[in-house]
N, C-alpha and C. Protein backbone atom coordinates (compact mmCIF):
# COMPACT_ATOMS: atom_id res chain seq x y z
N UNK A 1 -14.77 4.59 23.78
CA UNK A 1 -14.39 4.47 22.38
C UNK A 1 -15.29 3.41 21.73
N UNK A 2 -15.95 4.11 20.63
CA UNK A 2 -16.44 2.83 19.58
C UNK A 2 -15.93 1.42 19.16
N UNK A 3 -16.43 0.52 19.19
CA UNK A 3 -15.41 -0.83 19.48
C UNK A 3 -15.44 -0.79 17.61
N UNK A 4 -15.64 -0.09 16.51
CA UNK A 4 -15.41 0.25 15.31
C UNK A 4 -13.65 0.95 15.52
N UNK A 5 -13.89 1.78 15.89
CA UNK A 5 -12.42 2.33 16.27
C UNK A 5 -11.78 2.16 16.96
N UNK A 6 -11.45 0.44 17.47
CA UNK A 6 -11.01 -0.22 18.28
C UNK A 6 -10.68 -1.38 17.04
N UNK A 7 -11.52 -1.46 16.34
CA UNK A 7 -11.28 -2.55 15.02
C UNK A 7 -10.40 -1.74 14.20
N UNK A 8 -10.70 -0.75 13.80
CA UNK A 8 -9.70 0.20 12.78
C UNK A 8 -8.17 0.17 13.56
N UNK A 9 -8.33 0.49 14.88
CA UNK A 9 -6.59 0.79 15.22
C UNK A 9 -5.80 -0.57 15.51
N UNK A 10 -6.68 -1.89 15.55
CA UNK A 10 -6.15 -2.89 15.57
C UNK A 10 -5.79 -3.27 14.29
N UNK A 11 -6.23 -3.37 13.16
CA UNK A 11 -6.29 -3.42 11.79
C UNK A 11 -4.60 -2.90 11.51
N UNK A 12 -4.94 -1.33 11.75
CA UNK A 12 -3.80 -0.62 11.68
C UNK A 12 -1.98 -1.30 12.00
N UNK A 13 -2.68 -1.44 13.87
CA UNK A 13 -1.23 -2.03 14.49
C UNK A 13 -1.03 -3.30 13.84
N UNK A 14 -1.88 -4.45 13.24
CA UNK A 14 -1.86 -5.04 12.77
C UNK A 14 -0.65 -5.39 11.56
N UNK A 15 -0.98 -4.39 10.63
CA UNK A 15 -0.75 -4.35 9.20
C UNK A 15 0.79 -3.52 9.55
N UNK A 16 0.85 -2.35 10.26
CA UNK A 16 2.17 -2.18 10.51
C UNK A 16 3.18 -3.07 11.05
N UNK A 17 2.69 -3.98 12.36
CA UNK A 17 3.78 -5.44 12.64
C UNK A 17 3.61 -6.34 11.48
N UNK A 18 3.18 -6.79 10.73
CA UNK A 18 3.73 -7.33 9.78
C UNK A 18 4.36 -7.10 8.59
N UNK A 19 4.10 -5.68 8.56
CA UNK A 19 5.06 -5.13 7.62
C UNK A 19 6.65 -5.46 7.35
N UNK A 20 6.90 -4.95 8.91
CA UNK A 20 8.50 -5.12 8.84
C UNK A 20 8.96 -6.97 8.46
N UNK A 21 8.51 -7.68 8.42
CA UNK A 21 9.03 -9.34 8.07
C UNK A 21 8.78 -9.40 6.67
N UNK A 22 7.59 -8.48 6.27
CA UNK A 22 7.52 -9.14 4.22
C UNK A 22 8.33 -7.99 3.49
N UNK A 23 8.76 -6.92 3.94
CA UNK A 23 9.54 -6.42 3.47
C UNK A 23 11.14 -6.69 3.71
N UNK A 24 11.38 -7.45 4.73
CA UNK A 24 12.65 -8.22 5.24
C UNK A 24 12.86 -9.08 4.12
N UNK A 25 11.80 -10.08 4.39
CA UNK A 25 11.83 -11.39 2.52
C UNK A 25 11.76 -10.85 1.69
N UNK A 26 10.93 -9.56 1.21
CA UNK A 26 11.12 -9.24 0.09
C UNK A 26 12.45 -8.78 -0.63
N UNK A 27 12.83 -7.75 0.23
CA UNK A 27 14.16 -7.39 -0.21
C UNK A 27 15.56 -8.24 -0.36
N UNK A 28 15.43 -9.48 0.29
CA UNK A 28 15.93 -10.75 0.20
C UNK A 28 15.77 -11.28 -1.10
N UNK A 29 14.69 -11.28 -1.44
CA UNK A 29 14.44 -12.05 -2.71
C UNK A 29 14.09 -11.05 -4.10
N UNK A 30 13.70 -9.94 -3.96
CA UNK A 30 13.21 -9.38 -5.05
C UNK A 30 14.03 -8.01 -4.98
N UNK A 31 14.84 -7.18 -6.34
CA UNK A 31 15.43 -5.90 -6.08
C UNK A 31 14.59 -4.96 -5.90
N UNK A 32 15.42 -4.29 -5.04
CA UNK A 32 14.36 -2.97 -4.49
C UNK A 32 13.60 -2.24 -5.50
N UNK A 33 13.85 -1.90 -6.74
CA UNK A 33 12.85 -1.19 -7.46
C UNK A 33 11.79 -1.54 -7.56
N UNK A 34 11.62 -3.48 -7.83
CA UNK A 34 10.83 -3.86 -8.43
C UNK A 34 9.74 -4.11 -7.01
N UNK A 35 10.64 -3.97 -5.74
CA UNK A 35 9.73 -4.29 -4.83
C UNK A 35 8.88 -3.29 -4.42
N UNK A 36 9.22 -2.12 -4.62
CA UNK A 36 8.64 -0.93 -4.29
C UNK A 36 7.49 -0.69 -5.73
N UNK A 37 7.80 -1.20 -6.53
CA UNK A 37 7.09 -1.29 -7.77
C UNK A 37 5.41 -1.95 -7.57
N UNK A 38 5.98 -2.83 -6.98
CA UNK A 38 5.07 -3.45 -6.70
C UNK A 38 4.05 -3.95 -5.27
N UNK A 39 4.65 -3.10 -4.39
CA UNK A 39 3.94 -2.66 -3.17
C UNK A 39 2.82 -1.46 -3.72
N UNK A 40 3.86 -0.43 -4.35
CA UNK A 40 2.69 0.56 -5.03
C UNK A 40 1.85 -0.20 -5.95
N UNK A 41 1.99 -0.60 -6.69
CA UNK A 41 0.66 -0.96 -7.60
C UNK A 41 -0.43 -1.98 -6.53
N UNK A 42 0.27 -2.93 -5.68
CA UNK A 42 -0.98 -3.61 -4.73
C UNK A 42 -1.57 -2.09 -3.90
N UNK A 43 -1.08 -1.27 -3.58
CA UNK A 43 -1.78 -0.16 -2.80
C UNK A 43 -2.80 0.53 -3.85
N UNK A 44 -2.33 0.87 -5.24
CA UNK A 44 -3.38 1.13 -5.97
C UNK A 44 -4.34 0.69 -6.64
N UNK A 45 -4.41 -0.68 -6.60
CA UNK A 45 -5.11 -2.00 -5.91
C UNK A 45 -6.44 -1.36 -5.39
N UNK A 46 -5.89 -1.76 -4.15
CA UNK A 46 -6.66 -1.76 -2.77
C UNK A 46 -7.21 -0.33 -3.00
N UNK A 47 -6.74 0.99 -3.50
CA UNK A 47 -7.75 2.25 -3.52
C UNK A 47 -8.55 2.15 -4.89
N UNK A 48 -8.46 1.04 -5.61
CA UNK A 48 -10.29 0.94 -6.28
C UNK A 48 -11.22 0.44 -5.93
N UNK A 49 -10.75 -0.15 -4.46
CA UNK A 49 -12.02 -0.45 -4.44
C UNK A 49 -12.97 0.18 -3.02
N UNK A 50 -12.29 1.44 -2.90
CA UNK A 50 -12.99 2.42 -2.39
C UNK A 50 -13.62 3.35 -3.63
N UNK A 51 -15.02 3.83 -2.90
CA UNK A 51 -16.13 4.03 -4.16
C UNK A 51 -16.07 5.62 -3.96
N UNK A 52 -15.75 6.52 -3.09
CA UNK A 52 -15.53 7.73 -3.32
C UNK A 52 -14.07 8.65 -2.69
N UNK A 53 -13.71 8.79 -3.79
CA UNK A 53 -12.33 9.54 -3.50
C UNK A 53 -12.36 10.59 -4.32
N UNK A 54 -11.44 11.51 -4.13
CA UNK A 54 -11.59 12.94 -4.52
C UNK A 54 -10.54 12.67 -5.73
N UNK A 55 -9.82 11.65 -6.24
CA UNK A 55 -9.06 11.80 -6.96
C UNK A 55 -9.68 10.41 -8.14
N UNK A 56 -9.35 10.93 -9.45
CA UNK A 56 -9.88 9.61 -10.77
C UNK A 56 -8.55 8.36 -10.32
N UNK A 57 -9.33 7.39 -10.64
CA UNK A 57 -8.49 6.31 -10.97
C UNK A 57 -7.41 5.81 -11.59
N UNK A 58 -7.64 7.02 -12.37
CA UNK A 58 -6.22 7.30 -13.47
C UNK A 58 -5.30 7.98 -12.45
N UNK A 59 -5.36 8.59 -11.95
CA UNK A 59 -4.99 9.63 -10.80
C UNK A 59 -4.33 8.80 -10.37
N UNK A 60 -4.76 7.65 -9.43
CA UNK A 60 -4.58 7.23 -8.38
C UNK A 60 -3.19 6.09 -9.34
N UNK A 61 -3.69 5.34 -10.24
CA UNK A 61 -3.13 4.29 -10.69
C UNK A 61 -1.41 4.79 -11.46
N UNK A 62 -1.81 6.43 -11.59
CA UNK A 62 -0.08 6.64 -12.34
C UNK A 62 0.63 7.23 -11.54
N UNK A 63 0.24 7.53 -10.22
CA UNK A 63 0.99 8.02 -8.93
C UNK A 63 1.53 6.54 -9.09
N UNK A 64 0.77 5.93 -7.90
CA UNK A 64 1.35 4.14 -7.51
C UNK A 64 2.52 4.06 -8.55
N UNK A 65 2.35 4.35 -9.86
CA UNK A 65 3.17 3.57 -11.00
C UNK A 65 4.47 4.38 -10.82
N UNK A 66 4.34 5.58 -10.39
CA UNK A 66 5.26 6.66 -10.75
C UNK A 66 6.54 6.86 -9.49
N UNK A 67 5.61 6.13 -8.13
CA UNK A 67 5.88 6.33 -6.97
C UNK A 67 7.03 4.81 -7.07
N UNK A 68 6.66 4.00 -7.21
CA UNK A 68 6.72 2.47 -7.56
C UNK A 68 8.58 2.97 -8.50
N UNK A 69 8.48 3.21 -9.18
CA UNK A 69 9.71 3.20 -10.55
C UNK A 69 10.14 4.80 -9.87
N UNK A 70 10.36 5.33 -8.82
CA UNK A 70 10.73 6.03 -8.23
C UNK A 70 10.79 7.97 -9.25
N UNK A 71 9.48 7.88 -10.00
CA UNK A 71 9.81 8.91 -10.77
C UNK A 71 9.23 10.38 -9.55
N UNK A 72 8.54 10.06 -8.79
CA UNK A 72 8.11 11.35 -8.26
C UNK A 72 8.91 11.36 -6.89
């Protein structure tokens, strides 16, 4: 195995174990809409600043928003 795809699946396991503790505090401290509100918009974030995707930015940014305020 490519030690690239040895960095990616660590990254991965990474970001999934810490998941479960900031969403523990979060929901502690912030109501769920607004937390999910705002997990989506940092995720649609993080997909501008990938430079080719099959979907516009607008695309991407009123999903997050839509996903976030639980409309879709």
């Amino acid at each position: 195995m490519q030690a690239r795809y040895i960095l990616m699946a660590t990254i991965v396991a990474f970001s999934w174990g810490i998941n479960t503790p900031i969403v523990k505090i979060g929901v502690d401290q912030i109501p769920v809409f607004m937390f999910c509100t705002l997990r989506s918009a940092m995720l649609g974030l993080i997909l501008l600043f990938y430079r080719k995707t099959i979907y516009s930015y607008k695309t991407i940014n009123l999903f997050a928003l839509a996903h976030g305020l639980k409309i879709s």
